[in-house]
N, C-alpha and C. Protein backbone atom coordinates (compact mmCIF):
# COMPACT_ATOMS: atom_id res chain seq x y z
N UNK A 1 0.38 -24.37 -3.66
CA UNK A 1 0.05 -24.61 -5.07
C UNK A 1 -0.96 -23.58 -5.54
N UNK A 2 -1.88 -23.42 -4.97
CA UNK A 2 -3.01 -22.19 -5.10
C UNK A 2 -2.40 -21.41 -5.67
N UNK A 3 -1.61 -20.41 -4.67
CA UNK A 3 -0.76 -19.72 -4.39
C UNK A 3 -0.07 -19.38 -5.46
N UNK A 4 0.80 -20.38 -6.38
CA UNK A 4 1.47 -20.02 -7.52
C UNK A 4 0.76 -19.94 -8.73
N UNK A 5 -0.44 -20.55 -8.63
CA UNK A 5 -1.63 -20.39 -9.85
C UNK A 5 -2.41 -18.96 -10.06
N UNK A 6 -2.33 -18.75 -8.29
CA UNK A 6 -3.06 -17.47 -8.84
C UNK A 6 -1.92 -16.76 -8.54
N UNK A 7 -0.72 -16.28 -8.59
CA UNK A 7 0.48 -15.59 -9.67
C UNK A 7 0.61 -15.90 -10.80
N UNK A 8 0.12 -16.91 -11.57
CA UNK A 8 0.18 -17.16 -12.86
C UNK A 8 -1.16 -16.42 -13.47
N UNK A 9 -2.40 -16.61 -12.69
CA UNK A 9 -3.45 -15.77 -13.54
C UNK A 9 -3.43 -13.99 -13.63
N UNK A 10 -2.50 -13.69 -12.76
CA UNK A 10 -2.23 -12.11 -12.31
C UNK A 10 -1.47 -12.36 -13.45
N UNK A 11 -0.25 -12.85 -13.30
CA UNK A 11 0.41 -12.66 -14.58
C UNK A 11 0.60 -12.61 -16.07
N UNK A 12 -0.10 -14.16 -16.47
CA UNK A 12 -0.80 -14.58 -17.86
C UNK A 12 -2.26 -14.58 -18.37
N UNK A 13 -2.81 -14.68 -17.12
CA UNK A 13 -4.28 -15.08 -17.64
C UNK A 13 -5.07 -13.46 -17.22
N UNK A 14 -6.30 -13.61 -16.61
CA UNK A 14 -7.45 -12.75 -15.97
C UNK A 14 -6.69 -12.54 -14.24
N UNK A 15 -6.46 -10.83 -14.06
CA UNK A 15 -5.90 -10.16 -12.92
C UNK A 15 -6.94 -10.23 -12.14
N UNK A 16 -8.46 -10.23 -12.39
CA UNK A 16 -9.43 -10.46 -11.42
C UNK A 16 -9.58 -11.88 -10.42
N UNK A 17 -9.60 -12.98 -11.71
CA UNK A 17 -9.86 -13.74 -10.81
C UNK A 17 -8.44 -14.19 -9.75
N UNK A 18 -7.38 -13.93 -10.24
CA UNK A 18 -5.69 -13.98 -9.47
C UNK A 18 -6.01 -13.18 -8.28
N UNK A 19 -7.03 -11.99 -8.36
CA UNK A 19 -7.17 -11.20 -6.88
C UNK A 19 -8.20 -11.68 -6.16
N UNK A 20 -8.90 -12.42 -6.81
CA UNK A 20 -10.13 -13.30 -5.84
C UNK A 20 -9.72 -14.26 -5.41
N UNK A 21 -8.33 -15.43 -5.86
CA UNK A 21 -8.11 -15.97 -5.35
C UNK A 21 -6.78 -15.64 -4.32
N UNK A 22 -6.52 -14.94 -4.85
CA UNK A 22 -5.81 -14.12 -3.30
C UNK A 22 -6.48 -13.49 -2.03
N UNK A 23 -7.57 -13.63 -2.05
CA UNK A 23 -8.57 -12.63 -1.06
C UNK A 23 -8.80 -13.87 -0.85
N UNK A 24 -9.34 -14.90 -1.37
CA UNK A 24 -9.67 -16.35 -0.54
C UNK A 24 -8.63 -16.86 -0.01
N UNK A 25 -7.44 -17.10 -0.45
CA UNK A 25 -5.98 -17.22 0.56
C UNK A 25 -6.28 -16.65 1.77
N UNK A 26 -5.51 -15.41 1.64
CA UNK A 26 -5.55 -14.35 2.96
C UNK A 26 -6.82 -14.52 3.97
N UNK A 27 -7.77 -14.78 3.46
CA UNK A 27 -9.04 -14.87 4.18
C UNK A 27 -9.14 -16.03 5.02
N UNK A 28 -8.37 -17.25 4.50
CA UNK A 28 -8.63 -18.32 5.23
C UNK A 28 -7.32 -18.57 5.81
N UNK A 29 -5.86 -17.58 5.45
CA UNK A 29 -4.69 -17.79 6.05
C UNK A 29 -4.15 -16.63 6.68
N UNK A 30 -5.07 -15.75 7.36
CA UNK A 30 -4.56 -14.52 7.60
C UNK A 30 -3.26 -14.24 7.97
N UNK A 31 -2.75 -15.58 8.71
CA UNK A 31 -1.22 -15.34 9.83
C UNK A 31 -0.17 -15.56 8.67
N UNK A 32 -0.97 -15.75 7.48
CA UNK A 32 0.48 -16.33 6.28
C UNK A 32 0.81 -15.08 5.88
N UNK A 33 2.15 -14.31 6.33
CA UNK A 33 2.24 -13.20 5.86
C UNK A 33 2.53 -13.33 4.41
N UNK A 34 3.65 -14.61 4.27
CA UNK A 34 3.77 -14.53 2.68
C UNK A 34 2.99 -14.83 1.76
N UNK A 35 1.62 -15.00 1.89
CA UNK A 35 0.45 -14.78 1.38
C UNK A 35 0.58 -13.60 0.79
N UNK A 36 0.26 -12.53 1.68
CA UNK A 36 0.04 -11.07 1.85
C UNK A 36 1.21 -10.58 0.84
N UNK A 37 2.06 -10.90 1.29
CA UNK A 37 3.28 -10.09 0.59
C UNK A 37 3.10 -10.29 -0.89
N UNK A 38 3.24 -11.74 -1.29
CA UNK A 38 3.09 -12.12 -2.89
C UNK A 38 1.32 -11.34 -3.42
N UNK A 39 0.71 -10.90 -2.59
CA UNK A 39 -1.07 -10.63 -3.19
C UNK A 39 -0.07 -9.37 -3.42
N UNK A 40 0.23 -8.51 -2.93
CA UNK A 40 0.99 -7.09 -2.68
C UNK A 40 1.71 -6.95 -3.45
N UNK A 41 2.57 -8.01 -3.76
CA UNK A 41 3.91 -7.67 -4.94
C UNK A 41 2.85 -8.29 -6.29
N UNK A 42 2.02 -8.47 -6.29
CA UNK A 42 1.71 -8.75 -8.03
C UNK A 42 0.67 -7.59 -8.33
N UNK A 43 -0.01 -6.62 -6.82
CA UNK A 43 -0.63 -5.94 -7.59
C UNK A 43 0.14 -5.03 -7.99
N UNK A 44 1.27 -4.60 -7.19
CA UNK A 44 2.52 -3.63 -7.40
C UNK A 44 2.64 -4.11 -8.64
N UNK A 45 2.73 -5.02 -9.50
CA UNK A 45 3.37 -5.95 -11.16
C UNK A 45 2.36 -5.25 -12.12
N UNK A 46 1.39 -5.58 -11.44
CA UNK A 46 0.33 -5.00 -12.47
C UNK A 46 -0.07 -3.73 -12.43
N UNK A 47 0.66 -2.93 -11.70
CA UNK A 47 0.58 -1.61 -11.47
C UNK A 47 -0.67 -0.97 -11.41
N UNK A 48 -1.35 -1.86 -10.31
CA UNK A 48 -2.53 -1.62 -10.41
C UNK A 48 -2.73 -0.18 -9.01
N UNK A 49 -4.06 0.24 -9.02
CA UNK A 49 -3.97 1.47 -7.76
C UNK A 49 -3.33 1.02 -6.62
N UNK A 50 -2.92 2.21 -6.47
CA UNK A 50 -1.93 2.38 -4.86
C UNK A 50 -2.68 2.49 -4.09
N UNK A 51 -3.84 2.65 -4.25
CA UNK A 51 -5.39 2.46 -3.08
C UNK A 51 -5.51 1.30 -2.40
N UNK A 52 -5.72 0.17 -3.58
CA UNK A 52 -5.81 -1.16 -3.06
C UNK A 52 -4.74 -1.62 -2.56
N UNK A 53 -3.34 -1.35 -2.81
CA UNK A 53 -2.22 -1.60 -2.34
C UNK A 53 -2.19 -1.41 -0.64
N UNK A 54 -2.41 -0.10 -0.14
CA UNK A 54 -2.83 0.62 0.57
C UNK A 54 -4.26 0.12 1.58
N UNK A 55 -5.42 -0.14 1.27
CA UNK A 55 -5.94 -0.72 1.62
C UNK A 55 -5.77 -2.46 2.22
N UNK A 56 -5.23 -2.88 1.58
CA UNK A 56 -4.68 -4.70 1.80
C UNK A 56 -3.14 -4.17 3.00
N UNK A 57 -3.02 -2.96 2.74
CA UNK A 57 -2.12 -2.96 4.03
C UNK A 57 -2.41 -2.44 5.50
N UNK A 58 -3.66 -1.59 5.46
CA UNK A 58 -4.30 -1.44 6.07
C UNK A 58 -4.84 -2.58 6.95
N UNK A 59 -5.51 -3.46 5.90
CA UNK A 59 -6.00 -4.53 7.06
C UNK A 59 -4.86 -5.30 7.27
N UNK A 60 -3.90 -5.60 6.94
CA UNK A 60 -2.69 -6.53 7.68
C UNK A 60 -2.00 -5.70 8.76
N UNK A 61 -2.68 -4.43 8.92
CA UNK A 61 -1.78 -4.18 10.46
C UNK A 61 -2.70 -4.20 11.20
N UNK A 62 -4.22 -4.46 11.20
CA UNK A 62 -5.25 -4.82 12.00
C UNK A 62 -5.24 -6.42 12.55
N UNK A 63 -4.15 -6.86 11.94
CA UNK A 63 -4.60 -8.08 12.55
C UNK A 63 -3.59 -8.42 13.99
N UNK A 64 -3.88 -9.92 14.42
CA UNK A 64 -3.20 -9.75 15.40
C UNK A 64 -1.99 -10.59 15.15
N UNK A 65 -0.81 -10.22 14.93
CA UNK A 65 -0.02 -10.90 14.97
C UNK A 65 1.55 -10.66 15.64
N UNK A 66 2.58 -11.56 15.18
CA UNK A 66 3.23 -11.97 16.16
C UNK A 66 4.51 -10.43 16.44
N UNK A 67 5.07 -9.78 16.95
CA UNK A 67 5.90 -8.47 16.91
C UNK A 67 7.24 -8.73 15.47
N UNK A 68 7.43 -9.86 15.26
CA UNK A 68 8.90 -10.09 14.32
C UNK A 68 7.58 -9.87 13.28
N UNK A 69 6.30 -10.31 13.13
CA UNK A 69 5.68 -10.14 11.81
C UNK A 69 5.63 -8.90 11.39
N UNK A 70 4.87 -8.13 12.40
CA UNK A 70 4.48 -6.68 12.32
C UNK A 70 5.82 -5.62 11.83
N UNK A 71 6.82 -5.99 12.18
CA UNK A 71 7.92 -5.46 12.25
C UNK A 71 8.26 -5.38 10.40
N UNK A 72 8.64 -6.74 10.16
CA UNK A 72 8.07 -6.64 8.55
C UNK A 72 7.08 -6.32 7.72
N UNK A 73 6.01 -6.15 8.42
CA UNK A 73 4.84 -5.61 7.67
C UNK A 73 5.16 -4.28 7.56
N UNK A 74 5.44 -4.04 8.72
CA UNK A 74 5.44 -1.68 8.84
C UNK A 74 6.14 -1.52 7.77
N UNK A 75 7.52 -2.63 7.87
CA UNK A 75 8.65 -2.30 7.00
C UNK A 75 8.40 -2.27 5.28
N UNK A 76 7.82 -3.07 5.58
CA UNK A 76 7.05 -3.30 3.67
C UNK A 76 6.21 -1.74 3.53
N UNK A 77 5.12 -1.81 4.13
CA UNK A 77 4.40 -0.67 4.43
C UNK A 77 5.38 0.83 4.27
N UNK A 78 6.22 0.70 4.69
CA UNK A 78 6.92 2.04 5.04
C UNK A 78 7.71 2.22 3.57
N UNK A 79 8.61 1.37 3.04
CA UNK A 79 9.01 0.96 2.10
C UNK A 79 7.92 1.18 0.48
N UNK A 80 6.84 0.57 0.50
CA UNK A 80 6.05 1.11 -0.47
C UNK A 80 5.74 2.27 -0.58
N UNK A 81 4.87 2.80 0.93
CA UNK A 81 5.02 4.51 0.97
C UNK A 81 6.42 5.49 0.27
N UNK A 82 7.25 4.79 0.71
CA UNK A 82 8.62 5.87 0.28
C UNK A 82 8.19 5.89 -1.68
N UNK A 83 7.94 5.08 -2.19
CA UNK A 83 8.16 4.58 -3.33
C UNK A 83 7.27 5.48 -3.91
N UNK A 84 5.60 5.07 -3.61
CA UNK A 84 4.47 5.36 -4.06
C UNK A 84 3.66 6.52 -3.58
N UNK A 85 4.18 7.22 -2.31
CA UNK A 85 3.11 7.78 -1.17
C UNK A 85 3.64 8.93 -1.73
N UNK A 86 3.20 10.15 -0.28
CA UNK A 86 3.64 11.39 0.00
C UNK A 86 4.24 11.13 1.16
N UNK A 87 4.59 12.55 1.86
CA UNK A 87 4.99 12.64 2.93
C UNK A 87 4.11 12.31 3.76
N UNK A 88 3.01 12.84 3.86
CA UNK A 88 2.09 12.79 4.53
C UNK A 88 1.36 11.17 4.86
N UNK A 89 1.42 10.05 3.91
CA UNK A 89 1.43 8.93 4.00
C UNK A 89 2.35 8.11 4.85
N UNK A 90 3.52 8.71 4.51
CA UNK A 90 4.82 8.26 4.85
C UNK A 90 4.80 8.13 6.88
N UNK A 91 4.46 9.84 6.83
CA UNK A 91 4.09 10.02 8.61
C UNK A 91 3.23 9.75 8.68
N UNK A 92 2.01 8.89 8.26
CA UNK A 92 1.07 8.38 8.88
C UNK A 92 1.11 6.77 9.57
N UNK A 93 2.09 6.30 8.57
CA UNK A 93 2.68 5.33 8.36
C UNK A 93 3.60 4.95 9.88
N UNK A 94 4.41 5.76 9.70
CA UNK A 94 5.66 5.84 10.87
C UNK A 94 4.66 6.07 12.01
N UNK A 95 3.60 6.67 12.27
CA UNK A 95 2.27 6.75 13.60
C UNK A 95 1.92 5.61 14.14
N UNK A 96 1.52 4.89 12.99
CA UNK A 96 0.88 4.02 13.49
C UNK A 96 1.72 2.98 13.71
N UNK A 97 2.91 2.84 13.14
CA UNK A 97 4.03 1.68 13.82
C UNK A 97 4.29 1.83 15.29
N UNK A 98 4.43 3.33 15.24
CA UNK A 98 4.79 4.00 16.93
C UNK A 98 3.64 3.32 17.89
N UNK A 99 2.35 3.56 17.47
CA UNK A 99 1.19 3.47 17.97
C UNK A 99 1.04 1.62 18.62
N UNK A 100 1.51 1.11 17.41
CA UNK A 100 1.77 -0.73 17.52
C UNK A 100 2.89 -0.51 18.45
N UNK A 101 3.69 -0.33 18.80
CA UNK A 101 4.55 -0.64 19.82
C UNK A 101 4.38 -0.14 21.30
N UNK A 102 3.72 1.07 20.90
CA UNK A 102 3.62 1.52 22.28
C UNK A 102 2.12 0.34 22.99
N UNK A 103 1.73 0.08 22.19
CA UNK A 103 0.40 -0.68 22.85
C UNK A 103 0.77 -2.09 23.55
């Protein structure tokens, strides 16, 4: 329920407080990827920087989770890069997936 309220304040209301209450989600549900994904697809809506996009993906491959998760995360990850990145993002990207598997 949270969850769809603060997609409604990203959407209709104030984008700040919709990202504070997405940072309190994620914070207290880290393993909920579809947390992550919906915080990710509304800042993508609001076309907000590809920094923060970028950053919030950053820390979801720091965490520890399960190999079918990670697998979709890179994939999202890899997928936005194609969209938004460079090349150079792109192969940084594809590194560190390599890097997660080989470990």
């Amino acid at each position: 329920i949270i969850s769809k309220f603060a997609q409604l304040e990203f959407k209709h209301g104030e984008a700040e407080r919709g990202r504070t209450m997405f940072e309190s989600l994620v914070t207290n549900y880290p393993k909920r990827i579809d947390l992550w994904c919906i915080y990710i697809d509304m800042l993508l809506l609001r076309n907000d920087n590809t920094d923060d996009v970028r950053s919030i993906f950053e820390r979801l491959i720091h965490l520890k989770l399960s190999s079918k998760k990670m697998k979709h995360v890179f994939t999202r990850y890899l997928d936005f890069e194609g969209k938004h990145g460079e090349a150079s993002n792109i192969a940084a990207v594809k590194r560190k997936a390599r890097s997660y598997s080989e470990a």
